[in-house]
C-alpha atoms as a PDB file:
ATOM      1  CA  UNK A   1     -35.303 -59.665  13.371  1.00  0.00           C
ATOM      2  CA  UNK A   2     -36.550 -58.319   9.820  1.00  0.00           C
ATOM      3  CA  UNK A   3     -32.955 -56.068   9.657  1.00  0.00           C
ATOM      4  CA  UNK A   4     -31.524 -59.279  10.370  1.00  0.00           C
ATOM      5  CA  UNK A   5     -32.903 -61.583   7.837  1.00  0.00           C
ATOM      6  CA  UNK A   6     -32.136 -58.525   5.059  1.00  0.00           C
ATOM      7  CA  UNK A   7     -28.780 -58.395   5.649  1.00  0.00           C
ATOM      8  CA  UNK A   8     -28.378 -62.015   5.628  1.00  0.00           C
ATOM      9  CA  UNK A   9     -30.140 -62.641   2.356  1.00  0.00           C
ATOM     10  CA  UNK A  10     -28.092 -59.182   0.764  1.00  0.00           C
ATOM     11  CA  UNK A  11     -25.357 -60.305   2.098  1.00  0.00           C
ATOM     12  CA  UNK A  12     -25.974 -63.783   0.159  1.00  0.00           C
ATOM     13  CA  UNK A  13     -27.550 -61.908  -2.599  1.00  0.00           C
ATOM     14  CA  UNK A  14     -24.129 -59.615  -2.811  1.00  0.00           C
ATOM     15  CA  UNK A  15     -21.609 -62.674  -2.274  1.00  0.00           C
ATOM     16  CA  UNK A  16     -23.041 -64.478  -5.364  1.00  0.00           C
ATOM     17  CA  UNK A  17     -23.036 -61.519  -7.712  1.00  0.00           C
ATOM     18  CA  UNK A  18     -19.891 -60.799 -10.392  1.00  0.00           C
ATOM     19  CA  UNK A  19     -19.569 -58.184 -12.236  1.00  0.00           C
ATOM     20  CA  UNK A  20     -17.106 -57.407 -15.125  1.00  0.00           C
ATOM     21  CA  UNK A  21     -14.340 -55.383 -13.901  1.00  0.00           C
ATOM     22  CA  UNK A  22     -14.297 -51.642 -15.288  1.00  0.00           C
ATOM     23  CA  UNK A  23     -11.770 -50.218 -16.773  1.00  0.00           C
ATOM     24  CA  UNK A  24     -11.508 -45.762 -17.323  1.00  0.00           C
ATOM     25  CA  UNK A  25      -8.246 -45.206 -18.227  1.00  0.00           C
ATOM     26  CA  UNK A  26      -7.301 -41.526 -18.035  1.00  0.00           C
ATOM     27  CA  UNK A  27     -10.579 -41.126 -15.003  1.00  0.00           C
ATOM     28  CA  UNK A  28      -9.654 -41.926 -11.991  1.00  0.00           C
ATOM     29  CA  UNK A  29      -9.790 -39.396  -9.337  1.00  0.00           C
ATOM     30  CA  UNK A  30      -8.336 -38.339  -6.313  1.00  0.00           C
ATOM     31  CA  UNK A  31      -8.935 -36.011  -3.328  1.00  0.00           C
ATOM     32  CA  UNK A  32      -6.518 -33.681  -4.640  1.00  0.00           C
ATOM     33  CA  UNK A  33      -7.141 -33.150  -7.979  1.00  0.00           C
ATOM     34  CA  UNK A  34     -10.522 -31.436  -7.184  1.00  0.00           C
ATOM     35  CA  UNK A  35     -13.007 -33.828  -8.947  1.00  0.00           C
ATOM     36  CA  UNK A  36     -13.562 -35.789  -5.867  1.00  0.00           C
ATOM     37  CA  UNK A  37     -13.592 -33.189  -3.693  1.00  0.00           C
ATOM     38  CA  UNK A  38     -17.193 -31.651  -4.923  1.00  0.00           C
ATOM     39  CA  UNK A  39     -18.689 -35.469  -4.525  1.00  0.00           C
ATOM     40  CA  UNK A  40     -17.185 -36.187  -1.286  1.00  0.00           C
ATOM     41  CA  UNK A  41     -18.498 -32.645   0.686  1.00  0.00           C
ATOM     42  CA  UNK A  42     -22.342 -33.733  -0.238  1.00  0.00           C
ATOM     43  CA  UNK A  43     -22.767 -34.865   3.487  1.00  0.00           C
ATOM     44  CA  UNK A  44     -21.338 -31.320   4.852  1.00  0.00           C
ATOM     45  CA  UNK A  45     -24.173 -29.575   2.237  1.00  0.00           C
ATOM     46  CA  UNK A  46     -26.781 -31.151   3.958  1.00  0.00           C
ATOM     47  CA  UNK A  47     -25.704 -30.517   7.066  1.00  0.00           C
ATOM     48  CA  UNK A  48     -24.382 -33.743   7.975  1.00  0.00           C
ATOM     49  CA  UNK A  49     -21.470 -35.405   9.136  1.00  0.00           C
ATOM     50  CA  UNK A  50     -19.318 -37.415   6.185  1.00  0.00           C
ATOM     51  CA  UNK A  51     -18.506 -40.967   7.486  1.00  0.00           C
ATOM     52  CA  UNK A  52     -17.450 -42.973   4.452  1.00  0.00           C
ATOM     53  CA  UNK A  53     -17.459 -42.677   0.556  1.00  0.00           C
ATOM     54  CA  UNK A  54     -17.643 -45.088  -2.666  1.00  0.00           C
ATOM     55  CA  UNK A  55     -17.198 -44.616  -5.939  1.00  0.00           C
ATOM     56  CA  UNK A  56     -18.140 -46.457  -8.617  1.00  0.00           C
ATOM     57  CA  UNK A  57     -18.755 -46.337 -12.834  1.00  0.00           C
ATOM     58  CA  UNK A  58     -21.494 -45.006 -12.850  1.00  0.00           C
ATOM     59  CA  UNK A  59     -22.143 -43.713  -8.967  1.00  0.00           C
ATOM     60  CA  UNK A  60     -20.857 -41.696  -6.270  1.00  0.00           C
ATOM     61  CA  UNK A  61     -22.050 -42.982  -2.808  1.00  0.00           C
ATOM     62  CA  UNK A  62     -21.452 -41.123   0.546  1.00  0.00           C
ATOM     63  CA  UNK A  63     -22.483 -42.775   3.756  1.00  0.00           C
ATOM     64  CA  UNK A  64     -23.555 -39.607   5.870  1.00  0.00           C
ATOM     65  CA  UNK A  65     -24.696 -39.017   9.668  1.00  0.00           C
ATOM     66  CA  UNK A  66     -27.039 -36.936  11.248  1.00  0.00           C
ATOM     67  CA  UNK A  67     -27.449 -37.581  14.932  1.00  0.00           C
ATOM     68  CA  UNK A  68     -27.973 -41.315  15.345  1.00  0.00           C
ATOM     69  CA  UNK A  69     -29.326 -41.647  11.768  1.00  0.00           C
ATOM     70  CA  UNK A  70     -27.185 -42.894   8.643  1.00  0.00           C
ATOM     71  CA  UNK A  71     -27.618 -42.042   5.097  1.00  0.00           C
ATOM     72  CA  UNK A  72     -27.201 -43.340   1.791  1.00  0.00           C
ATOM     73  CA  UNK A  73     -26.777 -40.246  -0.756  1.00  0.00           C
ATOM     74  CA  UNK A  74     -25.931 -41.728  -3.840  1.00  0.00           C
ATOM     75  CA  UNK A  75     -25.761 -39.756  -6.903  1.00  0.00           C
ATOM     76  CA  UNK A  76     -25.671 -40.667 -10.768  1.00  0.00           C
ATOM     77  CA  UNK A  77     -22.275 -39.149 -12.656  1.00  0.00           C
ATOM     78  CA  UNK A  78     -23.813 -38.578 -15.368  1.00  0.00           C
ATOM     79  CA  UNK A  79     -26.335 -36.165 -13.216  1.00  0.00           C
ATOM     80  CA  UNK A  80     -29.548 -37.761 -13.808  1.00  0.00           C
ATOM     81  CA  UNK A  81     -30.371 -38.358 -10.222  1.00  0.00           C
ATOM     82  CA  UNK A  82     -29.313 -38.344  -6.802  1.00  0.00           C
ATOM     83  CA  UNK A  83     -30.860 -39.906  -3.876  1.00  0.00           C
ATOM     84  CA  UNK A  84     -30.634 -40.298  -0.302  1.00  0.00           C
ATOM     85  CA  UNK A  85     -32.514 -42.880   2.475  1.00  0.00           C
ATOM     86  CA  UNK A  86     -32.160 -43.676   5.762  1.00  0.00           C
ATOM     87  CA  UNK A  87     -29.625 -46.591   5.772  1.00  0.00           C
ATOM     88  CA  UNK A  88     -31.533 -49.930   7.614  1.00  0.00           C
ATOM     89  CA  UNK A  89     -28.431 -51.941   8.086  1.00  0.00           C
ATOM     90  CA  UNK A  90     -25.200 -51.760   8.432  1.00  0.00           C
ATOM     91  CA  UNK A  91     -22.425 -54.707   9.271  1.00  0.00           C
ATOM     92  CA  UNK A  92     -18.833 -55.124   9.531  1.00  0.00           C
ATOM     93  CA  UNK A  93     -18.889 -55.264   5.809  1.00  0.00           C
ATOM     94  CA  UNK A  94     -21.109 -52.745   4.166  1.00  0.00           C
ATOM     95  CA  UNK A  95     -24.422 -51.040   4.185  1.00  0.00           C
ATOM     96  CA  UNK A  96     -28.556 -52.317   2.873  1.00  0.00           C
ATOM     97  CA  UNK A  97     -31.009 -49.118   1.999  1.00  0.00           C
ATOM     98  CA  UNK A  98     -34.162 -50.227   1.529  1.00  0.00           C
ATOM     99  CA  UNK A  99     -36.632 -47.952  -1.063  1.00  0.00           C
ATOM    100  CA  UNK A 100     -39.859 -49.613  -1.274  1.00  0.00           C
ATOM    101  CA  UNK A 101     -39.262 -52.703  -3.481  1.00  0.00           C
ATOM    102  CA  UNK A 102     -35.812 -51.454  -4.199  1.00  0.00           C
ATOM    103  CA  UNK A 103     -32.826 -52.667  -2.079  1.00  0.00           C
ATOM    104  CA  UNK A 104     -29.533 -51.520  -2.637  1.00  0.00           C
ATOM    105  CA  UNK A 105     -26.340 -52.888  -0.913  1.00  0.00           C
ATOM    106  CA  UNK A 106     -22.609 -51.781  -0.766  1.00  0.00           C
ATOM    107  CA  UNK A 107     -19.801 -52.486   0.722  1.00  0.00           C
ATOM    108  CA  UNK A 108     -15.643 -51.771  -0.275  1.00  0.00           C
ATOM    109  CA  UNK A 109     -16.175 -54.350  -3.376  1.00  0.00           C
ATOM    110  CA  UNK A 110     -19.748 -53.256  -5.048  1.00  0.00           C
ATOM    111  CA  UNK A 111     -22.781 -51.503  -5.151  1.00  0.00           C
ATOM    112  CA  UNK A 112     -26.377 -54.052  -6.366  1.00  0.00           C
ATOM    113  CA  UNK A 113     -29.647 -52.374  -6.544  1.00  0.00           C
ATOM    114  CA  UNK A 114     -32.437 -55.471  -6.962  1.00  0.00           C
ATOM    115  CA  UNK A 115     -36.067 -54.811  -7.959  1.00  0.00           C
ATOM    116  CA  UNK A 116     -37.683 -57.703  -5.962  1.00  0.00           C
ATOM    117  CA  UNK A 117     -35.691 -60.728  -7.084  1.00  0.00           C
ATOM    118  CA  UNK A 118     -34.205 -59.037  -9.684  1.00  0.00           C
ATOM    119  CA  UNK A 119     -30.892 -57.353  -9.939  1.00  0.00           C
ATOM    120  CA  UNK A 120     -31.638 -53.503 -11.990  1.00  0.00           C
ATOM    121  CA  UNK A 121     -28.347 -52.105 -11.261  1.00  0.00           C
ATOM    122  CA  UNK A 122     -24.851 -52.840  -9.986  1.00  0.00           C
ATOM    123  CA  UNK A 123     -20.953 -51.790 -10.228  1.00  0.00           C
ATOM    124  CA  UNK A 124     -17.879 -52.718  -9.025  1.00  0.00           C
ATOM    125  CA  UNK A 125     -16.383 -50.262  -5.993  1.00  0.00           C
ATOM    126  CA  UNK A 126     -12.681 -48.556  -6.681  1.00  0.00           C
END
């Protein structure tokens, strides 16, 4: 029931966000230029199973699988940080990582980390 009502309120939470839209002319990658590549085989270095990827400004974000478990690895591109949590939720439309007070939520259109009520973080997905 908890899972329930945190995906609900995210999902409200999410909905009722806007961001600007980003621009990075000259930055956008694909698989084959190499770039991507390195960001997208994080999963398969931990010895997991890749299942879906975002990027975004200022993150890259693979959903990963080991066994019955999902992941959220998200790592900064500037290299300050990476992460990765057990995923709590997942819908139709994205995925909710909980961190202690933290929550972070993304789907195909963005990525919001909130600090209690508080939104901390957030960019658009391309």
């Amino acid at each position: 029931m908890e899972s329930r009502w945190i995906l609900a309120v995210a999902s409200v939470l999410v909905s009722s966000l806007s961001f600007a839209p980003h621009t990075l002319a000259g930055t956008a990658s694909s698989p084959g230029d190499g770039h991507l590549a390195q960001y997208w085989d994080t999963c398969s270095q931990m010895g997991w199973e890749d299942v879906e990827f975002f990027e975004t400004e200022d993150f890259y974000v693979n959903i990963c699988q080991e066994e019955d478990q999902l992941y959220f690895v998200g790592e900064r591109k500037d290299g300050t940080g990476m992460l990765d949590f057990p995923i709590v939720d997942r819908s139709e439309v994205g995925y909710i990582i909980q961190n202690g007070d933290r929550l972070y939520t993304i789907d195909r259109q963005r990525l919001v980390i909130r600090q209690g009520e508080t939104v901390i973080d957030g960019d658009l997905v391309f």
